[in-house]
Structures are given as C-alpha cells and as structure tokens.
N, C-alpha and C. Protein backbone atom coordinates (compact mmCIF):
# COMPACT_ATOMS: atom_id res chain seq x y z
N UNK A 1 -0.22 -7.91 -34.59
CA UNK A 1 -1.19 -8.30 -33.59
C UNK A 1 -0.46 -8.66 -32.30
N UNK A 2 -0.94 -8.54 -30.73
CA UNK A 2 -0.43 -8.68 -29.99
C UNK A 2 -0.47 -9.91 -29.52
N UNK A 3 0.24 -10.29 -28.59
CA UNK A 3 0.16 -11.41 -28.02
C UNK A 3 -0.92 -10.99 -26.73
N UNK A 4 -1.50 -11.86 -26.16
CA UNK A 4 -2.39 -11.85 -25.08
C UNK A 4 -1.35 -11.93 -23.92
N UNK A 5 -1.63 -11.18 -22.80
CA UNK A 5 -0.39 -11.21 -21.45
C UNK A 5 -1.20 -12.43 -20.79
N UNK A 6 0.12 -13.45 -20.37
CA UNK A 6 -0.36 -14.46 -19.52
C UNK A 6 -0.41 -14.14 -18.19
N UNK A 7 -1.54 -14.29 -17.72
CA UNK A 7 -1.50 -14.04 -15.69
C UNK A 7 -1.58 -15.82 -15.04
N UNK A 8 -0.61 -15.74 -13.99
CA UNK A 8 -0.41 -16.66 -13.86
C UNK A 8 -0.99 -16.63 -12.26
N UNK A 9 -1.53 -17.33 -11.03
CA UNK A 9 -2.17 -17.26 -9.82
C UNK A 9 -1.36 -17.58 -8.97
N UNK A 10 -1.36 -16.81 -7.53
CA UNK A 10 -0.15 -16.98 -6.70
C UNK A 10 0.65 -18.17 -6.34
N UNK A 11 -0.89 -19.05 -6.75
CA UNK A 11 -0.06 -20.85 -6.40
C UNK A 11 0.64 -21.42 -7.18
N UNK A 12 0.70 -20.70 -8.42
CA UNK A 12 1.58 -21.18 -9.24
C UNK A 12 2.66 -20.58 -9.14
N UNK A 13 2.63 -19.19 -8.92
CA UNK A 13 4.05 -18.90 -8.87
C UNK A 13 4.90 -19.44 -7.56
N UNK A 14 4.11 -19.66 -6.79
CA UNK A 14 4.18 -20.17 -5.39
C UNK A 14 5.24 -21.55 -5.03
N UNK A 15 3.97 -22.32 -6.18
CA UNK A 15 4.63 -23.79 -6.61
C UNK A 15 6.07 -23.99 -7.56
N UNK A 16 6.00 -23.15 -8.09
CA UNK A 16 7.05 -22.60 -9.25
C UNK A 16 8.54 -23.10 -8.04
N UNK A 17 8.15 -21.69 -7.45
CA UNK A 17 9.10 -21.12 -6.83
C UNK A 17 9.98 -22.36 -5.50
N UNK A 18 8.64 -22.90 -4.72
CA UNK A 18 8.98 -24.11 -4.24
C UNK A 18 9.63 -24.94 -4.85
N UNK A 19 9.33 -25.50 -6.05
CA UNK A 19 9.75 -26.71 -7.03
C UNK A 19 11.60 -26.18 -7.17
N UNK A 20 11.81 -24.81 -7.40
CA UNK A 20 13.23 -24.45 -7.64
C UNK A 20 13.89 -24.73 -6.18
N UNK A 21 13.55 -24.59 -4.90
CA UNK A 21 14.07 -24.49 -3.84
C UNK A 21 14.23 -26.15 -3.53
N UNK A 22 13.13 -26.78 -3.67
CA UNK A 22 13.07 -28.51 -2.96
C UNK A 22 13.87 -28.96 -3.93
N UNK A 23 13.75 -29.13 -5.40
CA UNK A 23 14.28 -30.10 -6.26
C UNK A 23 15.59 -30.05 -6.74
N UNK A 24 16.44 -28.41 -6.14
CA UNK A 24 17.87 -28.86 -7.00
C UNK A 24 18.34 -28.49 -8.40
N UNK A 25 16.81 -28.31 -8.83
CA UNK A 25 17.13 -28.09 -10.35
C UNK A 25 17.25 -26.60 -10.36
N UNK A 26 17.47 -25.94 -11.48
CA UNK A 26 17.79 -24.39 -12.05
C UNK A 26 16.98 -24.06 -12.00
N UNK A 27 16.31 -23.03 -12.05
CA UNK A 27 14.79 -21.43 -12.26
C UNK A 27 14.77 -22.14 -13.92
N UNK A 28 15.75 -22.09 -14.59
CA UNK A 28 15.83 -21.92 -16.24
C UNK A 28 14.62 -23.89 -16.56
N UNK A 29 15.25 -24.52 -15.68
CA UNK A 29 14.74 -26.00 -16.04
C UNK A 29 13.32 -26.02 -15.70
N UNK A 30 13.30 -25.65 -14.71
CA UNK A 30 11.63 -25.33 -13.59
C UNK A 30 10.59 -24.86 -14.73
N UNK A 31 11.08 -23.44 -15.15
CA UNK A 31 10.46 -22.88 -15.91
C UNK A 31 10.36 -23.84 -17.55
N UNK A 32 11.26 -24.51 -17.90
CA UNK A 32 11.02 -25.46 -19.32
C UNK A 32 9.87 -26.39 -18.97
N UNK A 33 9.71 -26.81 -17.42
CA UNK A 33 8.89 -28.01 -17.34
C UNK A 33 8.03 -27.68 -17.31
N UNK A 34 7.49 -26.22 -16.43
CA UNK A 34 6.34 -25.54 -16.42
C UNK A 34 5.78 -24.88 -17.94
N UNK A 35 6.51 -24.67 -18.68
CA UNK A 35 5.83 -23.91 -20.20
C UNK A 35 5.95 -22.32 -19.81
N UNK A 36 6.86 -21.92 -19.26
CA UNK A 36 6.94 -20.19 -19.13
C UNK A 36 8.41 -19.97 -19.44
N UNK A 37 8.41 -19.10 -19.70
CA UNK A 37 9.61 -18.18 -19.88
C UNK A 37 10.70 -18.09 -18.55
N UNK A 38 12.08 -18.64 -18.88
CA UNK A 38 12.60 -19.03 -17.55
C UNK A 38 12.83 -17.35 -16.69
N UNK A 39 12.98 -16.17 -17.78
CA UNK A 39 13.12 -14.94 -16.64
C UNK A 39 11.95 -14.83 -15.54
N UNK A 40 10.93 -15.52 -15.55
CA UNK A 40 9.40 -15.43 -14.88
C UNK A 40 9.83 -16.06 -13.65
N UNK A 41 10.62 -17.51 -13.70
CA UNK A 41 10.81 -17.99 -12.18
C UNK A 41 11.76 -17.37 -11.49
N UNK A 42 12.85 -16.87 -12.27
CA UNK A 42 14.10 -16.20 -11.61
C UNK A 42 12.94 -14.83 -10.48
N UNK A 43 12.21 -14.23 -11.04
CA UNK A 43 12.05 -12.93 -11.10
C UNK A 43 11.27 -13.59 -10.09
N UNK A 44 10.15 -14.31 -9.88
CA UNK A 44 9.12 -14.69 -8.97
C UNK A 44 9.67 -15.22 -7.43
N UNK A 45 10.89 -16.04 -7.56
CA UNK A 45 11.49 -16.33 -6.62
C UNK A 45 12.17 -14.60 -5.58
N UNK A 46 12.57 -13.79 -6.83
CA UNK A 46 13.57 -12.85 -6.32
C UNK A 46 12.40 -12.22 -5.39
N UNK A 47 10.87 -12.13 -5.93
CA UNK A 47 9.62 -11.19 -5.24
C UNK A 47 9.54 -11.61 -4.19
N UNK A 48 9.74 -13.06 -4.02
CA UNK A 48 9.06 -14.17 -2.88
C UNK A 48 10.21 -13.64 -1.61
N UNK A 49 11.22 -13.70 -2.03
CA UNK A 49 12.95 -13.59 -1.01
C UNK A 49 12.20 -12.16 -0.86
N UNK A 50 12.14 -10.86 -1.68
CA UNK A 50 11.80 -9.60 -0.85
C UNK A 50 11.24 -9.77 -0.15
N UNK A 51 9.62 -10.09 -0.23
CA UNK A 51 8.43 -10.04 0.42
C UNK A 51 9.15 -10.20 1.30
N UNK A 52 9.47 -11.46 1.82
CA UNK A 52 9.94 -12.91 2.50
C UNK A 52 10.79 -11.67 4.04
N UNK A 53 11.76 -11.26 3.49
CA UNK A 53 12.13 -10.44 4.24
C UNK A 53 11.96 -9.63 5.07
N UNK A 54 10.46 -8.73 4.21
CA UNK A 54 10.20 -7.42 4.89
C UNK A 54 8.88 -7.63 5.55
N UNK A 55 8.75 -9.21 5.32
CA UNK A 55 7.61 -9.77 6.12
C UNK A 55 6.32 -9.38 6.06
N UNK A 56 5.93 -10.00 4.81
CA UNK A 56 4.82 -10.11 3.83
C UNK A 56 4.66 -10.58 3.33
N UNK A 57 3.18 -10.60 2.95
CA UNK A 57 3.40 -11.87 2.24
C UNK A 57 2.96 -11.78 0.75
N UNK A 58 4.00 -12.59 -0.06
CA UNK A 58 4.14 -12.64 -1.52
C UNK A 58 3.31 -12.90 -2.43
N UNK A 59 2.91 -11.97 -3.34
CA UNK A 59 2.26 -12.43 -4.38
C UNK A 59 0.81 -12.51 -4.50
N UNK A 60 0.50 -11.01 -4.14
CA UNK A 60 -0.74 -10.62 -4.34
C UNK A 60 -1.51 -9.78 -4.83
N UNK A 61 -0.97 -9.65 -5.94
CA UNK A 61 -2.03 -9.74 -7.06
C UNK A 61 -1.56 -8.11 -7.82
N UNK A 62 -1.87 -8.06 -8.94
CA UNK A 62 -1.69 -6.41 -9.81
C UNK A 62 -0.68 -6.03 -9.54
N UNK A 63 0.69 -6.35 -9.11
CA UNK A 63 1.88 -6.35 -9.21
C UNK A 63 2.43 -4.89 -7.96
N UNK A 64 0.73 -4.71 -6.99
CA UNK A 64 1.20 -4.22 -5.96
C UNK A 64 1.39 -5.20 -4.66
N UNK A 65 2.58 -4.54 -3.99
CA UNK A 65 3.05 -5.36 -3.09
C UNK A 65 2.04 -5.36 -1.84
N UNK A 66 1.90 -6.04 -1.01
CA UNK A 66 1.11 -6.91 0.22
C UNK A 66 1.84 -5.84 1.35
N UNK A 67 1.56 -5.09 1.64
CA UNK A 67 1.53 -4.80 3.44
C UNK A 67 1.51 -5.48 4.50
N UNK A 68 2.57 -5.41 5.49
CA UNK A 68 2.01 -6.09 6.63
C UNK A 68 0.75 -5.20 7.49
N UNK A 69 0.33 -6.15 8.59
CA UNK A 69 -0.43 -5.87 9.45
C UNK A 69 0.09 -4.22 10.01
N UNK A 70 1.58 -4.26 10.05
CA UNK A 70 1.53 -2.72 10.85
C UNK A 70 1.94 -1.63 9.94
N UNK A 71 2.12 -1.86 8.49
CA UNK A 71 2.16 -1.16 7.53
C UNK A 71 0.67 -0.27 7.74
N UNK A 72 -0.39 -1.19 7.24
CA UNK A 72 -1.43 -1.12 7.10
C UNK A 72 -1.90 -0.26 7.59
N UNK A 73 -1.80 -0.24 8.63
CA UNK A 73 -2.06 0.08 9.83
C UNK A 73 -1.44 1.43 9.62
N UNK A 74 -0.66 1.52 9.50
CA UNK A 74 0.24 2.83 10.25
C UNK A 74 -0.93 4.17 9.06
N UNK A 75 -0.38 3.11 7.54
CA UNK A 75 -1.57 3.76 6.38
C UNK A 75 -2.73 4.71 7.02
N UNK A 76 -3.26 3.80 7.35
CA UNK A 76 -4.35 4.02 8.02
C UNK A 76 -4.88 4.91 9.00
N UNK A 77 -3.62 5.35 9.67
CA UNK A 77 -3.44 6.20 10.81
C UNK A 77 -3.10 7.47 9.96
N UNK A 78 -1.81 7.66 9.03
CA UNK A 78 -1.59 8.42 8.40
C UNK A 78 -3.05 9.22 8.09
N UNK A 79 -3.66 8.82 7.16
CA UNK A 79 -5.00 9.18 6.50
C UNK A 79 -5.46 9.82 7.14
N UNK A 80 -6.41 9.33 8.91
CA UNK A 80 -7.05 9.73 9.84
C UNK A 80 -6.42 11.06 10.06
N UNK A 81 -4.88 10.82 10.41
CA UNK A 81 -4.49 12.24 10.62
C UNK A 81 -4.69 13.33 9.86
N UNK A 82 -4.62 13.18 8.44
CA UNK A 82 -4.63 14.18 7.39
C UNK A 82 -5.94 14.64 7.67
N UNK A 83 -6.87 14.05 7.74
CA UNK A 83 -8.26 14.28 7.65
C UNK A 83 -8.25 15.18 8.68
N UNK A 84 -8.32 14.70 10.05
CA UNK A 84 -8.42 15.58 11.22
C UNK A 84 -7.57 16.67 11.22
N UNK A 85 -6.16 16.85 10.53
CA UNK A 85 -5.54 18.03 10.39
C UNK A 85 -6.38 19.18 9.44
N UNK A 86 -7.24 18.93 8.06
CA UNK A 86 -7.88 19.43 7.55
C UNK A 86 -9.11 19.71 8.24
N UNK A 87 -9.70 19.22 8.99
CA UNK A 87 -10.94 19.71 9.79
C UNK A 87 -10.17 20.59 10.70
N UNK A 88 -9.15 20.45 11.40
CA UNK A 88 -8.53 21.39 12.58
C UNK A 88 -8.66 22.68 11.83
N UNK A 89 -8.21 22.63 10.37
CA UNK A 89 -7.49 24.02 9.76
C UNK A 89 -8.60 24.92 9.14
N UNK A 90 -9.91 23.84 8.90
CA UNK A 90 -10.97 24.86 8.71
C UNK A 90 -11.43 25.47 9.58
N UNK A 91 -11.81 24.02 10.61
CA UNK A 91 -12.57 25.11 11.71
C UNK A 91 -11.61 26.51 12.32
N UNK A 92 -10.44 26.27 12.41
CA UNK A 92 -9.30 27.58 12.69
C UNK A 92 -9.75 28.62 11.61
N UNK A 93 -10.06 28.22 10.46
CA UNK A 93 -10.37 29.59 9.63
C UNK A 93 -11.82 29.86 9.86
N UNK A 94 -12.90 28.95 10.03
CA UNK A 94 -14.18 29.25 10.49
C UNK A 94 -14.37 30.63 12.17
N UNK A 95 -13.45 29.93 12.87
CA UNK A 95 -13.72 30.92 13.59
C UNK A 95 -12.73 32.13 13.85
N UNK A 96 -11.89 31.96 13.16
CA UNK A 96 -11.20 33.11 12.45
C UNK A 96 -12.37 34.43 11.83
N UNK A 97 -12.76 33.77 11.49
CA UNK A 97 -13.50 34.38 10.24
C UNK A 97 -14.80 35.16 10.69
N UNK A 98 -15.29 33.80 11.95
CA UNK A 98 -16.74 34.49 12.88
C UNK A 98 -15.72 35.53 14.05
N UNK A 99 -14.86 35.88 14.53
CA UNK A 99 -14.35 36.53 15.02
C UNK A 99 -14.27 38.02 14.64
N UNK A 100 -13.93 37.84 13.53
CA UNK A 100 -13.67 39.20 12.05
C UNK A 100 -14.83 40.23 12.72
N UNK A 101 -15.99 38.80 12.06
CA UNK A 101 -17.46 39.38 11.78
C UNK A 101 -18.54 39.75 12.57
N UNK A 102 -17.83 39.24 14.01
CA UNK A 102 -18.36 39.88 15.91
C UNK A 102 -17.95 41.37 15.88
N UNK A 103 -16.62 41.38 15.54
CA UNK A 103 -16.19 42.22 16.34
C UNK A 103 -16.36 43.50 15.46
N UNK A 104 -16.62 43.26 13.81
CA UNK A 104 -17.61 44.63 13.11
C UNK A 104 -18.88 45.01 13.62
N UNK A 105 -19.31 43.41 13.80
CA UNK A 105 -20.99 43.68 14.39
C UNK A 105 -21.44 44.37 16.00
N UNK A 106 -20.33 44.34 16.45
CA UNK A 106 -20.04 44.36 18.25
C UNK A 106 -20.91 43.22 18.97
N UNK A 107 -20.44 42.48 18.25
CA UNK A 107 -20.07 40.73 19.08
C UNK A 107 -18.99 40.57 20.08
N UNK A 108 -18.28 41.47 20.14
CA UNK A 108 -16.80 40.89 20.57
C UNK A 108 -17.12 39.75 22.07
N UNK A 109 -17.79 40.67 22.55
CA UNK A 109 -18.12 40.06 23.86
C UNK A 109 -18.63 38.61 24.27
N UNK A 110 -18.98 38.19 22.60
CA UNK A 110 -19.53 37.19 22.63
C UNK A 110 -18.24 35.53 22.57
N UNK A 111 -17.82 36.69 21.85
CA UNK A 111 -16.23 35.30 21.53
C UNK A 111 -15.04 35.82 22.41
N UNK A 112 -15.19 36.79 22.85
CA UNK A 112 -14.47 37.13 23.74
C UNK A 112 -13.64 35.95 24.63
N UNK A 113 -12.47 35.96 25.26
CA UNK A 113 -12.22 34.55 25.70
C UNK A 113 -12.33 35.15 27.49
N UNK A 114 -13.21 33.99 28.04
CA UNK A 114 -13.62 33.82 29.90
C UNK A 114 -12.25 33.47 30.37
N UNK A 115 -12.23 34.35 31.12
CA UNK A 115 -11.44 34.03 32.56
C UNK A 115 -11.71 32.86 33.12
C-alpha cells in the first residue's frame, strides 16, 4: 500500500526556509523540528536561492516554476506571433489559390496587380 504524498503550502516551505537562514541551525535540525524529511528543506531552500536569482518568485505551486513579469510576457508575445504567422500563411495560400482559379476562369484582370 502506498503512502499518501505530503503537499506542503508555500508558507511553509517559506517559513522552513527562513527558520534555516535566521536561526543558525542546519536544514537537517529545521526539518527534525518541523516533522519532514531533512532532504525537503535542503531542496526547498536550493528552489528559493534559484527562483531568488532569476527573479521570481518561489514556490508556486505543481512544481512549475513562477515567471517573471517579462517572461510572461515575452510567452505571450511568442503565441500572438505564431498565431498571426499561421493566419499570414493561409491567407498566402487562400489567395494563391483564388489566383489559380481567375486566371482559368479569365479573372485575371480582376487580381491582376494596379499600377
């Protein structure tokens, strides 16, 4: 039978992680006083120092990492582009295609390109 996975909430790991930095004591002790497994504070602190770095913020949630504001963002832009590159490439084959079908019909004149 399995064990049930413990989820623990950002303030705790939060607090965890504080308690190792203010008090002096070890990740290994932190974690005895708290009731977890001492690899949990080592590992929570190490997330907090990444985040911490790449300037984000730590510990939010399903073990995907937090974006900043211009990450996000950029995401976001990415997407838009793809999208509008896929509308560019149909409509390019749309009138590709009505071009074909002028110039069997003797349309040409119609798509013809103005001076």
């Amino acid at each position: 039978m399995s064990v049930p996975k413990q989820k623990f909430t950002a303030e705790f790991k939060q607090e965890a992680v504080r308690l190792v930095r203010t008090t002096g004591k070890s990740g290994a002790q932190i974690a005895r006083d708290l009731g977890v497994p001492p690899h949990y504070v080592v590992r929570w602190k190490q997330q907090q120092d990444t985040q911490t770095a790449a300037g984000r913020p730590a510990f939010t949630g399903r073990g995907i990492p937090a974006l900043s504001p211009q990450e996000a963002r950029l995401g976001e832009l990415e997407r838009e582009l793809g999208i509008a590159r896929q509308e560019r490439d149909i409509l390019k084959k749309a009138l590709a295609c009505l071009s074909q079908n002028s110039t069997r019909m003797g349309l040409g004149r119609f798509f013809a390109k103005q001076p």
